[in-house]
C-alpha atoms as a PDB file:
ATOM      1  CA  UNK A   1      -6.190  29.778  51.741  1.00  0.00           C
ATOM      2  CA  UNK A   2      -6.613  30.685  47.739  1.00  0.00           C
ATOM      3  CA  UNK A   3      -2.954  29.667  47.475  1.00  0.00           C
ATOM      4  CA  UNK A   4      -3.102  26.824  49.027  1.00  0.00           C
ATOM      5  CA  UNK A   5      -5.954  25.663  47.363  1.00  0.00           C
ATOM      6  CA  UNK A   6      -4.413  26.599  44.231  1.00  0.00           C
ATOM      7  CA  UNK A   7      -1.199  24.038  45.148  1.00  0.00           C
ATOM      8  CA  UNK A   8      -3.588  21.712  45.913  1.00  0.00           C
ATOM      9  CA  UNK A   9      -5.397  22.237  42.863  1.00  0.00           C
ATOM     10  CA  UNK A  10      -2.176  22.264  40.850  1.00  0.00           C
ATOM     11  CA  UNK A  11      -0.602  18.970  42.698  1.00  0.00           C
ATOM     12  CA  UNK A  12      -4.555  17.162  41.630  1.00  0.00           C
ATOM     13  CA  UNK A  13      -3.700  18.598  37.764  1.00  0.00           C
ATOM     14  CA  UNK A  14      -0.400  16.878  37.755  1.00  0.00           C
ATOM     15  CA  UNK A  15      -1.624  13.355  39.567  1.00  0.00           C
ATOM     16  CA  UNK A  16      -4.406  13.208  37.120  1.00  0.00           C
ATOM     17  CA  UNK A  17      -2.539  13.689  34.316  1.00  0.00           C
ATOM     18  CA  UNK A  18       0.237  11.098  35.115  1.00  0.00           C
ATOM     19  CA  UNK A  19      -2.573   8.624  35.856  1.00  0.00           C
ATOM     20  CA  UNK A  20      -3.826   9.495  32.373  1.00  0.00           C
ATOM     21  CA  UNK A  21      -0.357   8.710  31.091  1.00  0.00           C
ATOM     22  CA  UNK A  22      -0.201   5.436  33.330  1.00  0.00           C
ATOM     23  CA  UNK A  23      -3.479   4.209  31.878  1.00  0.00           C
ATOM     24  CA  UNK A  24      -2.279   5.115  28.205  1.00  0.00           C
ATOM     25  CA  UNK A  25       0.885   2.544  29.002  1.00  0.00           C
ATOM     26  CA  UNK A  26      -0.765   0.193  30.455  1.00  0.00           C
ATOM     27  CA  UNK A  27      -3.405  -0.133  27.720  1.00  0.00           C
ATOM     28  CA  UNK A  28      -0.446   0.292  25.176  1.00  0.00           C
ATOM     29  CA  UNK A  29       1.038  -2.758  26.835  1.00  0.00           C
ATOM     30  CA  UNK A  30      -2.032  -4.586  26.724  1.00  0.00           C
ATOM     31  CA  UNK A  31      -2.229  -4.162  23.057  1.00  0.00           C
ATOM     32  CA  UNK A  32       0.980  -5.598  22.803  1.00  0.00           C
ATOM     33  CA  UNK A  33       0.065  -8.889  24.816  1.00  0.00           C
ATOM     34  CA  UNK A  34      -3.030  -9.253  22.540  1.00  0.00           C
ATOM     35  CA  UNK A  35      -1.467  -9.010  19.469  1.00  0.00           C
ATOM     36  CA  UNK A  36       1.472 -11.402  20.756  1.00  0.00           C
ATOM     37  CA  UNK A  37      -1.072 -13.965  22.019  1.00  0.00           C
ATOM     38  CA  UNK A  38      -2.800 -13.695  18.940  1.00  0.00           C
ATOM     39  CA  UNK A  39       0.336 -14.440  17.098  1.00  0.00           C
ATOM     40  CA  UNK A  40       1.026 -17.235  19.180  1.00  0.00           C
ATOM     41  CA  UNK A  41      -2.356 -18.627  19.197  1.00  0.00           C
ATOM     42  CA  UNK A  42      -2.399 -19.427  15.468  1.00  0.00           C
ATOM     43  CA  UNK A  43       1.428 -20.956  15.523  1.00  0.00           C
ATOM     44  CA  UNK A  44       0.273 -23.607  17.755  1.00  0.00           C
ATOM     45  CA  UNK A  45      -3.428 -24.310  16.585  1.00  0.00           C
ATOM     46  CA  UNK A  46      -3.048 -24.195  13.251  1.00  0.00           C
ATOM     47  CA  UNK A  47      -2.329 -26.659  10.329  1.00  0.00           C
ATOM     48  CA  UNK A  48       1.314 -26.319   9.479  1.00  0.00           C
ATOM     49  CA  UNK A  49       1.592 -29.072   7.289  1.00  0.00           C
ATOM     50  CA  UNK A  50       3.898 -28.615   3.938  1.00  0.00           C
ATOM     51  CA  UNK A  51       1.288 -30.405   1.722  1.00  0.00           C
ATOM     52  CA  UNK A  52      -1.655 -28.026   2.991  1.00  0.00           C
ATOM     53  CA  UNK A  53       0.183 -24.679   3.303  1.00  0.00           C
ATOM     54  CA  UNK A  54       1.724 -25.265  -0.516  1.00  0.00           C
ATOM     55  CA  UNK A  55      -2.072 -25.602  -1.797  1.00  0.00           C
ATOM     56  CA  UNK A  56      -2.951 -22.410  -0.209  1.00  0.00           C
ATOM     57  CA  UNK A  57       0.360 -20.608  -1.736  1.00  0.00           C
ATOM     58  CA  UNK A  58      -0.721 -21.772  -4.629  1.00  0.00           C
ATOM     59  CA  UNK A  59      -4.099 -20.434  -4.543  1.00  0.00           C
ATOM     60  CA  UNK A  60      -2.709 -17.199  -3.225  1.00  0.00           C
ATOM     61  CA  UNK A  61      -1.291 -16.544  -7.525  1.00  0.00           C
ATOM     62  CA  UNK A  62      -4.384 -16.825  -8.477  1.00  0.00           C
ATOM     63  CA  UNK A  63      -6.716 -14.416  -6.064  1.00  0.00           C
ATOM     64  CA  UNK A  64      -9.588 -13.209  -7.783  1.00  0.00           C
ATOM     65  CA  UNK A  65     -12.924 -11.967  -6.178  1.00  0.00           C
ATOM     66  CA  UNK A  66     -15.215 -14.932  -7.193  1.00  0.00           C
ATOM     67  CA  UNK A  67     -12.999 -17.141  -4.043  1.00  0.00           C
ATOM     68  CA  UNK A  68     -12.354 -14.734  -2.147  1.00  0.00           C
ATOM     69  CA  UNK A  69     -14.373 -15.952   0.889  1.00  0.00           C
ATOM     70  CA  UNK A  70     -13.299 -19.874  -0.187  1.00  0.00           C
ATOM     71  CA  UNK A  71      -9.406 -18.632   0.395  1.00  0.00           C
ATOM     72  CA  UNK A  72      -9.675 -16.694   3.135  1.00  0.00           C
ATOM     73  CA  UNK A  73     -11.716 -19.014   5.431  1.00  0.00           C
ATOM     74  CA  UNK A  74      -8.349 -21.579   3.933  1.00  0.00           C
ATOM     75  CA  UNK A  75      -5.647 -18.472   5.445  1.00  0.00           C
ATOM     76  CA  UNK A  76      -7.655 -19.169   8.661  1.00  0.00           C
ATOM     77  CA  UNK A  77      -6.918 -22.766   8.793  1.00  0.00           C
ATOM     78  CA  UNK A  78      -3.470 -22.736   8.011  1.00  0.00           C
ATOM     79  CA  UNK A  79      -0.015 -21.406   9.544  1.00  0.00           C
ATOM     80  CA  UNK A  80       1.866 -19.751   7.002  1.00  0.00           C
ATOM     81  CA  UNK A  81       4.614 -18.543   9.159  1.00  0.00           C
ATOM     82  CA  UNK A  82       7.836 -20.559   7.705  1.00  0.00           C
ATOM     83  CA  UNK A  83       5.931 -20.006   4.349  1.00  0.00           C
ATOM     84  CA  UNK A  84       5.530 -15.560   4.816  1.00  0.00           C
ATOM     85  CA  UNK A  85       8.319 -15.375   1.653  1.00  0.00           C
ATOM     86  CA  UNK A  86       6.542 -17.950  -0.666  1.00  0.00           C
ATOM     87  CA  UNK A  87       2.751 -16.343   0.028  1.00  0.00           C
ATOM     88  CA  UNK A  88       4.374 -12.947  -0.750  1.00  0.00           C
ATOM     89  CA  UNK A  89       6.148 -14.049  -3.827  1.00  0.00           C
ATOM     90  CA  UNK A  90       2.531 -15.424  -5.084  1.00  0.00           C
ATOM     91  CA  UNK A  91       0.390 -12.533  -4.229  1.00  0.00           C
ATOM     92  CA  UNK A  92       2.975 -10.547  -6.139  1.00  0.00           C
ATOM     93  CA  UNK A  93       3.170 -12.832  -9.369  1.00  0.00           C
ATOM     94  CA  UNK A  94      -1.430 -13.232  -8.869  1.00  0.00           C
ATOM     95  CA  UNK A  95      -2.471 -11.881 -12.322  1.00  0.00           C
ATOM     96  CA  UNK A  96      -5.113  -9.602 -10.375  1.00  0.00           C
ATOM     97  CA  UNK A  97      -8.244  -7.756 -12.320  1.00  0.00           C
ATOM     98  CA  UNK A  98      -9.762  -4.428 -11.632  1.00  0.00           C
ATOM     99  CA  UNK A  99     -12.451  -5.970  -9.911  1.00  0.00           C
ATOM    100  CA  UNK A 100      -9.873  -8.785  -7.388  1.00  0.00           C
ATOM    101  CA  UNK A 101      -8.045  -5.538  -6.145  1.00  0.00           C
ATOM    102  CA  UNK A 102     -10.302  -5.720  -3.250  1.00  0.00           C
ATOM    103  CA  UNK A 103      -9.972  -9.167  -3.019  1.00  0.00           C
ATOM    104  CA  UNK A 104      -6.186  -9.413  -2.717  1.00  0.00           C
ATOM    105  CA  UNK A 105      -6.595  -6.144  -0.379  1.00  0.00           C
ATOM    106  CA  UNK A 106      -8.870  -8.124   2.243  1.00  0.00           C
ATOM    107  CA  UNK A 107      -6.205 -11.264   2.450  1.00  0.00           C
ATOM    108  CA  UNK A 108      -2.825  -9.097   2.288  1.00  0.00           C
ATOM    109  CA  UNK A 109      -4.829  -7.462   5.163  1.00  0.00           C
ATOM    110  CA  UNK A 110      -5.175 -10.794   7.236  1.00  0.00           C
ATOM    111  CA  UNK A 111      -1.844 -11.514   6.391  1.00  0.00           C
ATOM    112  CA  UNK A 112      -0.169  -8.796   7.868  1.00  0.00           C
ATOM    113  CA  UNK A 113      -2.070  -8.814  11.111  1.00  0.00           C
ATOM    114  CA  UNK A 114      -0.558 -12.357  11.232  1.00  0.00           C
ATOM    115  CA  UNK A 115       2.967 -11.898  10.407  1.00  0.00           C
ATOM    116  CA  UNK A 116       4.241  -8.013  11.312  1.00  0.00           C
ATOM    117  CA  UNK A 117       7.200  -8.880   8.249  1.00  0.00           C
ATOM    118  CA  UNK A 118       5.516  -9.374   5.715  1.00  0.00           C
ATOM    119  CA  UNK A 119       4.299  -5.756   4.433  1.00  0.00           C
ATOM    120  CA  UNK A 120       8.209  -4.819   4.084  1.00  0.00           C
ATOM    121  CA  UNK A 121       8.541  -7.979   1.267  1.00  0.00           C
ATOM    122  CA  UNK A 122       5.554  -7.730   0.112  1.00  0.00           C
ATOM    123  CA  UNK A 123       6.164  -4.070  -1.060  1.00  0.00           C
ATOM    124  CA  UNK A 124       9.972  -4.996  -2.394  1.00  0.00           C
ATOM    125  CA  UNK A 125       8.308  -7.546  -4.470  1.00  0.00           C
ATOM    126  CA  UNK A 126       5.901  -5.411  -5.936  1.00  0.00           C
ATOM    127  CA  UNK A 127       8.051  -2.776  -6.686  1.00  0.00           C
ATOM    128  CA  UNK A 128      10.247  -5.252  -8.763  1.00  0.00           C
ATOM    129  CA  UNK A 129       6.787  -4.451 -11.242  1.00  0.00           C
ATOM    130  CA  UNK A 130       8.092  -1.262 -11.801  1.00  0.00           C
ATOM    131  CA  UNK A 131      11.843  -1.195 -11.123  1.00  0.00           C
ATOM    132  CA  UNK A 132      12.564  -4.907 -13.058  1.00  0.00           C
ATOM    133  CA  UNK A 133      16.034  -4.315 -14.320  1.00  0.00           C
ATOM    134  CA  UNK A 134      17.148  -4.908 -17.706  1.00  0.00           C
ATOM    135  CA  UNK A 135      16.774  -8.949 -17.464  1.00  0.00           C
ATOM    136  CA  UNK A 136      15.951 -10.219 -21.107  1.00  0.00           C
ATOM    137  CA  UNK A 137      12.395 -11.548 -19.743  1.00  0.00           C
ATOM    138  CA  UNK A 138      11.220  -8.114 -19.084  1.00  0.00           C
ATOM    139  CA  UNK A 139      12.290  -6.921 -22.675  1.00  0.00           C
ATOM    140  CA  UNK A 140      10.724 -10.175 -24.069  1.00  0.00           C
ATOM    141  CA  UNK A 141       7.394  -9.479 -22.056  1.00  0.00           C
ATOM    142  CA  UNK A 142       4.323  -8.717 -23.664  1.00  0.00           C
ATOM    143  CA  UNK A 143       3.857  -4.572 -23.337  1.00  0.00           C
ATOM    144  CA  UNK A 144       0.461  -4.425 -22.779  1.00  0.00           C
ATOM    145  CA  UNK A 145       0.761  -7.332 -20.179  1.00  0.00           C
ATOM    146  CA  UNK A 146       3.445  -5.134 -18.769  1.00  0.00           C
ATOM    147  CA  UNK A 147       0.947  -2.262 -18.596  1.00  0.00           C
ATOM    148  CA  UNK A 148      -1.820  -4.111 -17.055  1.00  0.00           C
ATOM    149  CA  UNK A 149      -0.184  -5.541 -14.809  1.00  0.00           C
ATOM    150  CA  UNK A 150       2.407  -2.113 -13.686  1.00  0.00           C
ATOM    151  CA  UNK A 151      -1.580  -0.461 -13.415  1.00  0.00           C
ATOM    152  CA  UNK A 152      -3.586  -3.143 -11.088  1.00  0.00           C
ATOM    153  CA  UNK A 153      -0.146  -3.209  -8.782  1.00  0.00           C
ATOM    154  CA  UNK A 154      -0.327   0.484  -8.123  1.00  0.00           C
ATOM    155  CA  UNK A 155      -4.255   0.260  -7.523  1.00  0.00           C
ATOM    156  CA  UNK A 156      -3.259  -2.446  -4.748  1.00  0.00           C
ATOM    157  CA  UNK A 157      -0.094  -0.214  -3.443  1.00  0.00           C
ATOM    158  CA  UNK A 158      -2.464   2.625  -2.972  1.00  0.00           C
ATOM    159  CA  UNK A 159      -5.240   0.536  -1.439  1.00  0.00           C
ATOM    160  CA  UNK A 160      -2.728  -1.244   0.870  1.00  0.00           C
ATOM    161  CA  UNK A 161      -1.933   2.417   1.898  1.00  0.00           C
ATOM    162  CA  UNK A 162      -4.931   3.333   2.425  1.00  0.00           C
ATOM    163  CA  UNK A 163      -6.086   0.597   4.702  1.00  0.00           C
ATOM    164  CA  UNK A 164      -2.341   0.857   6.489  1.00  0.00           C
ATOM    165  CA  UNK A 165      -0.964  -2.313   5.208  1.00  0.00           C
ATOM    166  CA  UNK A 166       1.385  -0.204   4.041  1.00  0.00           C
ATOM    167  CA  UNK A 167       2.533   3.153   6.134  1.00  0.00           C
ATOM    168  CA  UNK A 168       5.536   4.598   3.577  1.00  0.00           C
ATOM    169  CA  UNK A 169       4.146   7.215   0.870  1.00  0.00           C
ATOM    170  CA  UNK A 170       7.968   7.344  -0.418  1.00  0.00           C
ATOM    171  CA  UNK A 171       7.454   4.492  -2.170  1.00  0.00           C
ATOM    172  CA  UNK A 172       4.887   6.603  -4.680  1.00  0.00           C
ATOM    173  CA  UNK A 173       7.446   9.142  -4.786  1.00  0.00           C
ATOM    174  CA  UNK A 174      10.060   6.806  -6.306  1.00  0.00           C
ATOM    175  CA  UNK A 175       7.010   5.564  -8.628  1.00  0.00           C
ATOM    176  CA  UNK A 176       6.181   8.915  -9.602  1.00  0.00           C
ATOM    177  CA  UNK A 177       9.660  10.031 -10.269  1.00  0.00           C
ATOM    178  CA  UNK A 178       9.995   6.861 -12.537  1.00  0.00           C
ATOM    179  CA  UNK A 179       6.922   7.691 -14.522  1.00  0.00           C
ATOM    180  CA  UNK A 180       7.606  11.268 -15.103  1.00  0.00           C
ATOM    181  CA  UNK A 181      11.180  10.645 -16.255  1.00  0.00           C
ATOM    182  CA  UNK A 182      12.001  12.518 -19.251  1.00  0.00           C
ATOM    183  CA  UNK A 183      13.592   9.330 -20.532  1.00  0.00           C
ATOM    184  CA  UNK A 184      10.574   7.498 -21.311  1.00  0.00           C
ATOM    185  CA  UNK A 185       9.869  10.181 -23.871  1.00  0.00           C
ATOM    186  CA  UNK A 186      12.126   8.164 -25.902  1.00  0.00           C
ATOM    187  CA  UNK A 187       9.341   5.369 -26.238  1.00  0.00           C
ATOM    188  CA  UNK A 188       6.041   6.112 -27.450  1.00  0.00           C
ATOM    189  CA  UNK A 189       4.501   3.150 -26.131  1.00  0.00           C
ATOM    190  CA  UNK A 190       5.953   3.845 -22.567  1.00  0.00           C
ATOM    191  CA  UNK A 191       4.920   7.225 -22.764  1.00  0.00           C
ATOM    192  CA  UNK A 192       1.595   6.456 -23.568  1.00  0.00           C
ATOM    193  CA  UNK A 193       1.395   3.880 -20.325  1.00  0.00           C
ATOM    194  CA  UNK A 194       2.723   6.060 -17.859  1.00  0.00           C
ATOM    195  CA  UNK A 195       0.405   8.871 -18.584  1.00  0.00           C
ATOM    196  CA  UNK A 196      -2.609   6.205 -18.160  1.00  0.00           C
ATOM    197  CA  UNK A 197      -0.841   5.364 -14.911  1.00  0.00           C
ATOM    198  CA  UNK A 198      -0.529   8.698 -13.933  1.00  0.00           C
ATOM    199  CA  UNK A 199      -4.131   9.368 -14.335  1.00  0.00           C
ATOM    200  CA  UNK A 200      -5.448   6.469 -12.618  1.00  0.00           C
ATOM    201  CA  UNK A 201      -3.175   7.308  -9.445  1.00  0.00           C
ATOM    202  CA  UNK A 202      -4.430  11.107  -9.867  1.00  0.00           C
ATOM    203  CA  UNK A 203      -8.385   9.504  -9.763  1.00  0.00           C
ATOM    204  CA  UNK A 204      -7.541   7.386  -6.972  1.00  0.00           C
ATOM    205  CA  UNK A 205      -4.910   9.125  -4.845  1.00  0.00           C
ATOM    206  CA  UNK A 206      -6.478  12.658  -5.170  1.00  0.00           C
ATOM    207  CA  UNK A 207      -5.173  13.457  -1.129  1.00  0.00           C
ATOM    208  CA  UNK A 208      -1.273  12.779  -2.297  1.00  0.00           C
ATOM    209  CA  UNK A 209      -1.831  15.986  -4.738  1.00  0.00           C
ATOM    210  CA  UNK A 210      -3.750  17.854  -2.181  1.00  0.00           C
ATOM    211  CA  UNK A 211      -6.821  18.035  -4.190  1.00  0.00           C
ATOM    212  CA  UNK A 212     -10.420  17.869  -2.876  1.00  0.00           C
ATOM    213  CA  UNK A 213     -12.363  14.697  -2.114  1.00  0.00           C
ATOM    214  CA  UNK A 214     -15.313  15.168  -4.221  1.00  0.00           C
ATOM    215  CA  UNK A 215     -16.874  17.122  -1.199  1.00  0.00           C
ATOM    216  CA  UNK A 216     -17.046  13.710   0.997  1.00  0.00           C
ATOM    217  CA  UNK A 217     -16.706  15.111   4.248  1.00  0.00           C
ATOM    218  CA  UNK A 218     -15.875  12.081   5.625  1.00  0.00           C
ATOM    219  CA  UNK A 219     -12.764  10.825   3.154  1.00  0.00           C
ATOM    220  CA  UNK A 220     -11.271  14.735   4.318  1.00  0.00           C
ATOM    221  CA  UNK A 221     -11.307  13.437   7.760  1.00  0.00           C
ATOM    222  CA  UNK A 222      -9.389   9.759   6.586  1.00  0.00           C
ATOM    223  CA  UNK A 223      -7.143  11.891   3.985  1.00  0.00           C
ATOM    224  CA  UNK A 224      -6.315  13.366   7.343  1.00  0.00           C
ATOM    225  CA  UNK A 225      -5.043  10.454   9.057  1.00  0.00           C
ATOM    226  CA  UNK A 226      -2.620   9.517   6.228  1.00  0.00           C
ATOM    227  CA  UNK A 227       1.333  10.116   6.543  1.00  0.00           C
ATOM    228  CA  UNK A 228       1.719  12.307   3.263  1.00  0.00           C
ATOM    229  CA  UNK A 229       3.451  15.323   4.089  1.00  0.00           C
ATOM    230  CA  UNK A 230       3.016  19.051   2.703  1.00  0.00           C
ATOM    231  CA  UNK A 231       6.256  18.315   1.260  1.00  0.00           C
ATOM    232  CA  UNK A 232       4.851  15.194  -0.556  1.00  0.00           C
ATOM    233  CA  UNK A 233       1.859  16.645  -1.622  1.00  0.00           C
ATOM    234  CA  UNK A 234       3.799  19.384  -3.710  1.00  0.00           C
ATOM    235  CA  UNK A 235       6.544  17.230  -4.644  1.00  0.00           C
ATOM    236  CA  UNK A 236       3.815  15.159  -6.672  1.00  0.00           C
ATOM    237  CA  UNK A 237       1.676  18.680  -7.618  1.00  0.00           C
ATOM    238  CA  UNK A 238       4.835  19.647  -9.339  1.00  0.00           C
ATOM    239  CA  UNK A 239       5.433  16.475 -10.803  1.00  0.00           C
ATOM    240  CA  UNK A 240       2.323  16.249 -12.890  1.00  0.00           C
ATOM    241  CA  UNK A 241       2.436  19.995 -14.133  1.00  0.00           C
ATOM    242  CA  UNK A 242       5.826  19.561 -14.983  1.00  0.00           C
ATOM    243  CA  UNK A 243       5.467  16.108 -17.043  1.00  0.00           C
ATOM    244  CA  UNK A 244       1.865  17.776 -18.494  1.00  0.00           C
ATOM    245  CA  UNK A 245       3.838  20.634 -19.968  1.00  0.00           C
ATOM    246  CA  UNK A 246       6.392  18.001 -21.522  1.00  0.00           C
ATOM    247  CA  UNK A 247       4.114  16.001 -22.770  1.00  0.00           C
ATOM    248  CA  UNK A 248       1.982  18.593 -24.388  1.00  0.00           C
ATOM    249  CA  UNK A 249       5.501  20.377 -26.105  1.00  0.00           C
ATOM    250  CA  UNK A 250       6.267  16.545 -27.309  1.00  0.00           C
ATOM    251  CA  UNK A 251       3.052  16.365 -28.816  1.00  0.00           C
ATOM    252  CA  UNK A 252       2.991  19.742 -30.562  1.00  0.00           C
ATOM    253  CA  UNK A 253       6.615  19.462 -31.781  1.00  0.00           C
ATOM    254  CA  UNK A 254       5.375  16.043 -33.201  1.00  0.00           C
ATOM    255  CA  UNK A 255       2.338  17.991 -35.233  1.00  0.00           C
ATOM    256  CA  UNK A 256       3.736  20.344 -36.047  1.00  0.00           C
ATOM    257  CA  UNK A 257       6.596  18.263 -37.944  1.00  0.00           C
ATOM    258  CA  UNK A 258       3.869  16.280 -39.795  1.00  0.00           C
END
């Protein structure tokens, strides 16, 4: 009797679990149908008109917190879909502020719960910040127009990522490696910009070095929840001790000399 209550027992473990694994699809699936309804919803209800759609790309290079709520009650009238390229070229050329980070965050967020392709070119276009080339309008450029705008771009990478607009921490490796490149050595003025950058991603991306939260229970629990690997985290550890040394044996050498 104990064994065959124990089958029994064992064949009940097994049904529940599958049903638990058939409810987990089926809700899975249902996502999927909301989300695609969703999508199709705003294609057909819309305003896709050229004339309205180009005011609101326009609009989108020049987010700033003050119309904020103005442009994003606009992004709900409005189907950008054939215009997903031009809206991510302006966010990317928007001459944000500190204070319209948040601003730009809250519409790149509507916009990608909209249109599932346009986090991929949105972060290629904002990369281009950091990784321009050697065209003759980036030597031309103001520097400290340069710097501003290289700093307020990685405060909105980092708060894309954080709000999972964005779900690839490689990209701050490549960033990283760029701004602890021996090379820039060479320039004083770059040096002195990538070290401010490299501080304000230390104060704001504390988790990608592994370092505590300020005792905020709660941000250990989100920290948690991001895809930054062990790996990661000592890749960029290492990467600001090792530029830290450099930069400290550049400056000595350099007093040392005068």
């Amino acid at each position: 009797m104990k064994r065959g209550g124990g089958r029994s027992g064992d064949r009940g473990g097994r049904s529940g679990g599958s049903d638990r694994g058939g409810k987990s699809k089926v809700y899975h699936i249902d996502v999927v149908v909301v989300l695609t309804n969703y999508r199709q919803h705003f294609s057909l209800t819309l305003d896709s008109s050229i004339k309205r759609n180009t005011a609101v790309i326009k609009k989108l290079k020049q987010i700033n917190e003050e119309q904020r709520d103005s442009l994003m009650d606009e992004l709900g009238n409005v189907n950008l879909s054939k215009f997903v390229t031009e809206a991510v070229t302006a966010i990317s050329e928007a001459k944000l502020r500190s204070s319209d980070i948040q601003a730009a965050v809250q519409i790149c967020s509507l916009l990608h719960q909209r249109f599932k392709d346009l986090s991929p070119s949105l972060v290629q276009c904002l990369l281009k910040i950091f990784f321009p080339g050697k065209s003759s309008d980036d030597l031309e450029a103001d520097k400290n127009l340069r710097a501003m705008k290289k700093r307020n771009t990685l405060k909105l990478l980092l708060e894309l990522y954080f709000v999972r607009v964005i779900d690839d921490c490689s990209i701050f490796v490549n960033i990283i490696k760029d701004l602890t490149s021996m090379e820039h050595f060479k320039d004083r003025e770059a040096t002195q910009t990538n070290l401010s950058l490299l501080a304000s991603f230390a104060r704001q991306g504390r988790t990608f070095l592994g370092l505590p939260l300020s005792g905020q229970q709660v941000l250990d629990e989100f920290s948690k929840d991001l895809n930054i690997t062990a790996d990661q985290k000592k890749f960029f550890r290492k990467a600001f001790h090792s530029h830290h040394d450099s930069a400290a044996e550049l400056l000595l050498s350099e007093h040392a000399i005068h």
